[in-house]
C-alpha atoms as a PDB file:
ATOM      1  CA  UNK A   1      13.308 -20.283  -2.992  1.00  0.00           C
ATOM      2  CA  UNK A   2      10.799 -17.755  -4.765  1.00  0.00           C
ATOM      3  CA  UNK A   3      11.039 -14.391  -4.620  1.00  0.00           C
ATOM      4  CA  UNK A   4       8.068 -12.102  -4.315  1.00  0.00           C
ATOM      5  CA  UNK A   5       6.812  -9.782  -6.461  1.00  0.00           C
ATOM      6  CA  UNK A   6       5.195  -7.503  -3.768  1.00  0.00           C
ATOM      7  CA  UNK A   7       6.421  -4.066  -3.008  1.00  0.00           C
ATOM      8  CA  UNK A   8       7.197  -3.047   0.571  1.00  0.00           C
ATOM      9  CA  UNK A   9       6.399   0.159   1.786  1.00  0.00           C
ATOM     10  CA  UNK A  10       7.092   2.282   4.762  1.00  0.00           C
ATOM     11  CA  UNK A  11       4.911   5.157   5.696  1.00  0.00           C
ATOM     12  CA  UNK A  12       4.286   7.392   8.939  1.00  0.00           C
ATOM     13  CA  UNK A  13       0.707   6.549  11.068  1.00  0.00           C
ATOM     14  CA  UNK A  14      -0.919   9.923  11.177  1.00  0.00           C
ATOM     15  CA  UNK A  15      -2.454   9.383  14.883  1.00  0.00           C
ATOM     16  CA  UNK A  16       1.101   8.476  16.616  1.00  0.00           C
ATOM     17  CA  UNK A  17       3.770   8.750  14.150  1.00  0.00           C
ATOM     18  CA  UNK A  18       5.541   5.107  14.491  1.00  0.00           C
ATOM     19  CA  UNK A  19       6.677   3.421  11.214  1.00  0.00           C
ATOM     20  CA  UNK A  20       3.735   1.405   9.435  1.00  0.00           C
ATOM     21  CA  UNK A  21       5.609  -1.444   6.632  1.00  0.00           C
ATOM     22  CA  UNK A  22       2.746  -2.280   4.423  1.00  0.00           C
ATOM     23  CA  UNK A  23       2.892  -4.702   1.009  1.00  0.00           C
ATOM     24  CA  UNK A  24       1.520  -4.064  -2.162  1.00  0.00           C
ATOM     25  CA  UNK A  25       1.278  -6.594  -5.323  1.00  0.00           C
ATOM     26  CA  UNK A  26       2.643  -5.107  -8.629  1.00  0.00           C
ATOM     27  CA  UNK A  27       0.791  -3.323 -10.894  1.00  0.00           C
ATOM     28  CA  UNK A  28       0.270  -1.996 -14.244  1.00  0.00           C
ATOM     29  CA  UNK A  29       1.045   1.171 -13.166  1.00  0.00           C
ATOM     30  CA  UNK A  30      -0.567   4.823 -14.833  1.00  0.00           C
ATOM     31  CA  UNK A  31      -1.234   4.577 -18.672  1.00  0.00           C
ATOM     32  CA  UNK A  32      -2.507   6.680 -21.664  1.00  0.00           C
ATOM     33  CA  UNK A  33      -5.826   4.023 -21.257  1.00  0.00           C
ATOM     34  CA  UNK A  34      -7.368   5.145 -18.741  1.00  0.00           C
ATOM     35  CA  UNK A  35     -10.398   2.582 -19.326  1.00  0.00           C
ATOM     36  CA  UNK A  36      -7.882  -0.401 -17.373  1.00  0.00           C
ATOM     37  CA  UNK A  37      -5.739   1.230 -14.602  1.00  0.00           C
ATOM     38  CA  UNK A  38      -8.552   1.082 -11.802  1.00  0.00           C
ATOM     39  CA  UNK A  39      -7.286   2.831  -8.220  1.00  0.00           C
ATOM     40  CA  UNK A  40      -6.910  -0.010  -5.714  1.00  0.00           C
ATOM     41  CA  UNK A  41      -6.904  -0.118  -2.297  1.00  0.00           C
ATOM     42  CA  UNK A  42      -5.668  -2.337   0.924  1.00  0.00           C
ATOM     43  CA  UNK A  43      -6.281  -1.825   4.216  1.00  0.00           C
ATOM     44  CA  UNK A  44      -3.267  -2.217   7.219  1.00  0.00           C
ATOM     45  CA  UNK A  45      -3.646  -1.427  10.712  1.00  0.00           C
ATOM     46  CA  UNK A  46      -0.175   0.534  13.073  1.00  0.00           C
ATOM     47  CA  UNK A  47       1.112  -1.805  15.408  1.00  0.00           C
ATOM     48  CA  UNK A  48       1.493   1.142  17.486  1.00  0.00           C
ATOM     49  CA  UNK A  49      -1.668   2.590  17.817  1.00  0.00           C
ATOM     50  CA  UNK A  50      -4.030   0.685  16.407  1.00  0.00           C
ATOM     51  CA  UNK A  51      -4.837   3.441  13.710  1.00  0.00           C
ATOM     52  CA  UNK A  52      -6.766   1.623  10.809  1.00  0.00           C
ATOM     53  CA  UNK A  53      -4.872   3.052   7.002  1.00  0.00           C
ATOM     54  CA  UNK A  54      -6.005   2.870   3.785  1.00  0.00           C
ATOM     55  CA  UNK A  55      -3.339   2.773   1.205  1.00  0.00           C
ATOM     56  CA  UNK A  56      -4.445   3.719  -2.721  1.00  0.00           C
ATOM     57  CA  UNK A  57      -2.336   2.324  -5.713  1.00  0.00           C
ATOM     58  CA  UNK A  58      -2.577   1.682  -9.349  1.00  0.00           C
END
């Protein structure tokens, strides 16, 4: 069985409030070199409402 390397996260929909679970793939995280760590993004939709979310991560 593998085991995945992606991070869940839970966070609040801004339009209705419900619970949005969204994955993101690891990272190298913040460093001193600044020239590497780009900002990325994904985008997840609430289940709820429909709300589209962008979520930002390094």
């Amino acid at each position: 069985m593998s085991q995945s390397n992606r991070s869940e996260m839970r966070i609040g929909c801004p339009e209705c409030e419900a619970t949005v679970n969204a994955s993101v793939p690891p990272g190298p995280g913040i460093h001193d070199d600044r020239t590497t760590n780009r900002l990325q993004g994904r985008e997840t939709a609430c289940r709820n409402c429909g709300h589209e979310l962008e979520l930002y991560y390094y």
